[in-house]
Protein backbone atom coordinates (compact mmCIF):
# COMPACT_ATOMS: atom_id res chain seq x y z
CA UNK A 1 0.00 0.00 0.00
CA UNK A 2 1.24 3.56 -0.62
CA UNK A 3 1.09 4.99 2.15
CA UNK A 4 3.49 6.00 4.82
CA UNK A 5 3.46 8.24 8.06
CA UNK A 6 5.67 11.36 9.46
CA UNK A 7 5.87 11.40 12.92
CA UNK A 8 6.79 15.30 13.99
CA UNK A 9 8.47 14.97 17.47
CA UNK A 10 6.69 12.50 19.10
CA UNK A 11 8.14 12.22 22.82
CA UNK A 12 7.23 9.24 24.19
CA UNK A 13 9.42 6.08 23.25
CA UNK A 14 6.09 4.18 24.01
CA UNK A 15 4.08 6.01 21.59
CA UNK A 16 6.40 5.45 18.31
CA UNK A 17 6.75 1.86 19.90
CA UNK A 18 3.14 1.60 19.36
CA UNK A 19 2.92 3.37 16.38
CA UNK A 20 5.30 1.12 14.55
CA UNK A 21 3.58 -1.91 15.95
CA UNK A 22 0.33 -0.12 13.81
CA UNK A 23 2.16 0.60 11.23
CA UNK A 24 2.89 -2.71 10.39
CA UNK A 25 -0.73 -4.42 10.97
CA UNK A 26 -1.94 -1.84 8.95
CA UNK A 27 0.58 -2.63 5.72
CA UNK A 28 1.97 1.37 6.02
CA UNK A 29 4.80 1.13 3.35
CA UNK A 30 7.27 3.24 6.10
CA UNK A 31 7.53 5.80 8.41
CA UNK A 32 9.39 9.39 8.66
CA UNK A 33 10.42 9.85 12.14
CA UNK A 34 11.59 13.29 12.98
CA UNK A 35 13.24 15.87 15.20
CA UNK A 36 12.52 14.04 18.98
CA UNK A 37 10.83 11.08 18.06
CA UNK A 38 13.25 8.27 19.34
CA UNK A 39 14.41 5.48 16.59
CA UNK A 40 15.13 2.01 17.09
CA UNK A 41 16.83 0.13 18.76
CA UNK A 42 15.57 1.02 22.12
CA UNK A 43 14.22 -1.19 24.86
CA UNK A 44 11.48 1.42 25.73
CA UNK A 45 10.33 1.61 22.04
CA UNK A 46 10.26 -2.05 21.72
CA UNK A 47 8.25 -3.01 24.58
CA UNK A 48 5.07 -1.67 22.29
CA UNK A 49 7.03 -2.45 18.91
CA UNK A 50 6.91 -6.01 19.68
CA UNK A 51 9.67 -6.65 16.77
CA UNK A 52 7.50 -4.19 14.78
CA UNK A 53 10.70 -1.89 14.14
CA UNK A 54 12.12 -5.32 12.17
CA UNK A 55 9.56 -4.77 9.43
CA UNK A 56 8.07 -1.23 9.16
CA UNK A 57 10.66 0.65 7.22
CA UNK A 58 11.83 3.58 8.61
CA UNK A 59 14.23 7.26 7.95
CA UNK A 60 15.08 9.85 10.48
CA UNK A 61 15.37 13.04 9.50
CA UNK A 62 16.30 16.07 11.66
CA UNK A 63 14.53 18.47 10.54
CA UNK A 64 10.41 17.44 10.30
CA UNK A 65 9.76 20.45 7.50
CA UNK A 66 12.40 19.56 5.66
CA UNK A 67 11.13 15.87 5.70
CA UNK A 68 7.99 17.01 5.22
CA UNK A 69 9.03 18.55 2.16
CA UNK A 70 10.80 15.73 0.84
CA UNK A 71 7.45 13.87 1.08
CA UNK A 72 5.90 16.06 -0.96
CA UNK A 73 8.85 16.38 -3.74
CA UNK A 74 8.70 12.15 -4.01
CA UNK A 75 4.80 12.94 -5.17
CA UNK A 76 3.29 12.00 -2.02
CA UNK A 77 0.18 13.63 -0.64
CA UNK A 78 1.28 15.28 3.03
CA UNK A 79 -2.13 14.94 5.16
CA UNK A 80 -1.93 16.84 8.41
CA UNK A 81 -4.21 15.50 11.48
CA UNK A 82 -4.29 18.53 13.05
CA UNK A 83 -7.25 20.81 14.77
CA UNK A 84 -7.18 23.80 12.70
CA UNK A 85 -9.78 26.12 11.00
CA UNK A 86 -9.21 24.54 7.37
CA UNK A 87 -9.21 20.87 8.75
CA UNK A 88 -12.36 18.23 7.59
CA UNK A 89 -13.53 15.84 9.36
CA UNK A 90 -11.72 12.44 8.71
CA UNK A 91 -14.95 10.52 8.40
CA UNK A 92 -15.49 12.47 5.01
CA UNK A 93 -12.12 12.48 3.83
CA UNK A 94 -11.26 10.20 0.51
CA UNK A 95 -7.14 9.53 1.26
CA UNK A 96 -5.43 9.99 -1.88
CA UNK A 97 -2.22 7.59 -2.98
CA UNK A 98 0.37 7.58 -2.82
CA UNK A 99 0.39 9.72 0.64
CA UNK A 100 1.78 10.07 3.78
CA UNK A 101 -0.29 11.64 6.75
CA UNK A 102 1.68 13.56 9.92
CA UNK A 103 0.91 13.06 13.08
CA UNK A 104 2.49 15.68 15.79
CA UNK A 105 4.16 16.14 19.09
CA UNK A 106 2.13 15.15 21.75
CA UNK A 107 1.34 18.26 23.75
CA UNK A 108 2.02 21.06 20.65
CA UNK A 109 0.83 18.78 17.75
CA UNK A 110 1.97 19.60 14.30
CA UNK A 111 4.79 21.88 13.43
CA UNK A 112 2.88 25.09 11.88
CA UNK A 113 5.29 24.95 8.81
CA UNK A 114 4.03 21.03 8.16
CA UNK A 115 0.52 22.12 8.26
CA UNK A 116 1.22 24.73 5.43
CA UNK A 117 2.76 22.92 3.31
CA UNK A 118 -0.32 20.03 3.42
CA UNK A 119 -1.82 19.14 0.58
CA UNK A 120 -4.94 18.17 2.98
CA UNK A 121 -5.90 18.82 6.64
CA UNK A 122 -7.82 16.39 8.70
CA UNK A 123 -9.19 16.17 12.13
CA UNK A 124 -10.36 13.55 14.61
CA UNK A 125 -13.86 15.51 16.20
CA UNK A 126 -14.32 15.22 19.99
CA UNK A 127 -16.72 14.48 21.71
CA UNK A 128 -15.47 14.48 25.63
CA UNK A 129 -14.45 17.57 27.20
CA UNK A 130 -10.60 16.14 26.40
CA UNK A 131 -10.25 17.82 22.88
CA UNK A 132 -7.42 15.74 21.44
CA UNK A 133 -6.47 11.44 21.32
CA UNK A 134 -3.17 10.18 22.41
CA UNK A 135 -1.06 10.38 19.55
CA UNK A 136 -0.72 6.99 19.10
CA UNK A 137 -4.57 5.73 18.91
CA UNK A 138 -4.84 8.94 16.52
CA UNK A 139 -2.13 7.63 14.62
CA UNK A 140 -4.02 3.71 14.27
CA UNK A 141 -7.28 5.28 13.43
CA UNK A 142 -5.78 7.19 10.54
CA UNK A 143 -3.64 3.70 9.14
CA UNK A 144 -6.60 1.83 9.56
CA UNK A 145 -8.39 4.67 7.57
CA UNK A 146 -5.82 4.63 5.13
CA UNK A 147 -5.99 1.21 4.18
CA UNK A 148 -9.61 0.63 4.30
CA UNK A 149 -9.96 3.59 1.55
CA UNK A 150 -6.57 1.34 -0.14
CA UNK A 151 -8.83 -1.83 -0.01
CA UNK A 152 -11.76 -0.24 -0.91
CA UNK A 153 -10.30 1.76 -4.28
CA UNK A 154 -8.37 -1.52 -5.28
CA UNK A 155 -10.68 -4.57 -4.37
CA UNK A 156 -8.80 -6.27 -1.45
């Protein structure tokens, strides 16, 4: 499936551990990881990896706008999940391919210069007085998003 996933400073180790574990049951061709966001190997990121860093493809990059941009320059459609005036609600979203959707630090969310250079904007609506999802069960509703539209738009 084309699709991959730029993770913009994620802080906890147990968050990308769990987002790689995603990654990987949802068929996510790779992911960006990204100014904080740990790589492997770590102990803490594998105790939620589960051996998920073994087969989810993965690049670091230092700088998440710059990766950001490189996503876009390979043809890729950046998606933002971020809560901001121009986002739509994910529920009525068709995910283009090839893409890659960002998900963002845990507390600040998505680097301001990542959500201008998306292609689209999507958010998560809540219902709870909370108004965001940890990162990582954001980041498994969006894969399994992903490749439901993939399955849907190629027969599988």
């Amino acid at each position: 499936m084309p699709a991959y996933a730029l993770l913009d400073n994620i802080r906890s180790a147990w968050n990308v551990g769990s987002m790689f574990r995603s990654a990987d049951a949802a068929g996510l061709a790779g992911l960006y990881l990204t100014g904080m966001t740990c790589t492997p190997p770590r102990p803490d990121l594998e105790k939620t990896a589960l051996g998920a860093t073994l087969t989810v493809p993965w690049d670091y990059w230092r700088d998440p706008v710059e990766a950001a941009r490189a996503v876009r320059d390979q043809g890729r459609a950046l998606i933002v999940v971020e809560q901001v005036p121009r986002a739509r609600d994910w529920r009525e979203f068709t995910f283009p391919f090839p893409c890659c959707f960002v998900v963002g630090h845990e507390v600040a969310g998505v680097k301001p210069g990542i959500v201008e250079l998306a292609d689209h904007v999507v958010q998560i609506p809540m219902a709870g007085l909370k108004k965001s999802l940890n990162v990582a069960v954001c980041f498994g509703m969006l894969a399994f998003a992903i490749r439901s539209t993939w399955l849907d738009q190629t027969g599988g």
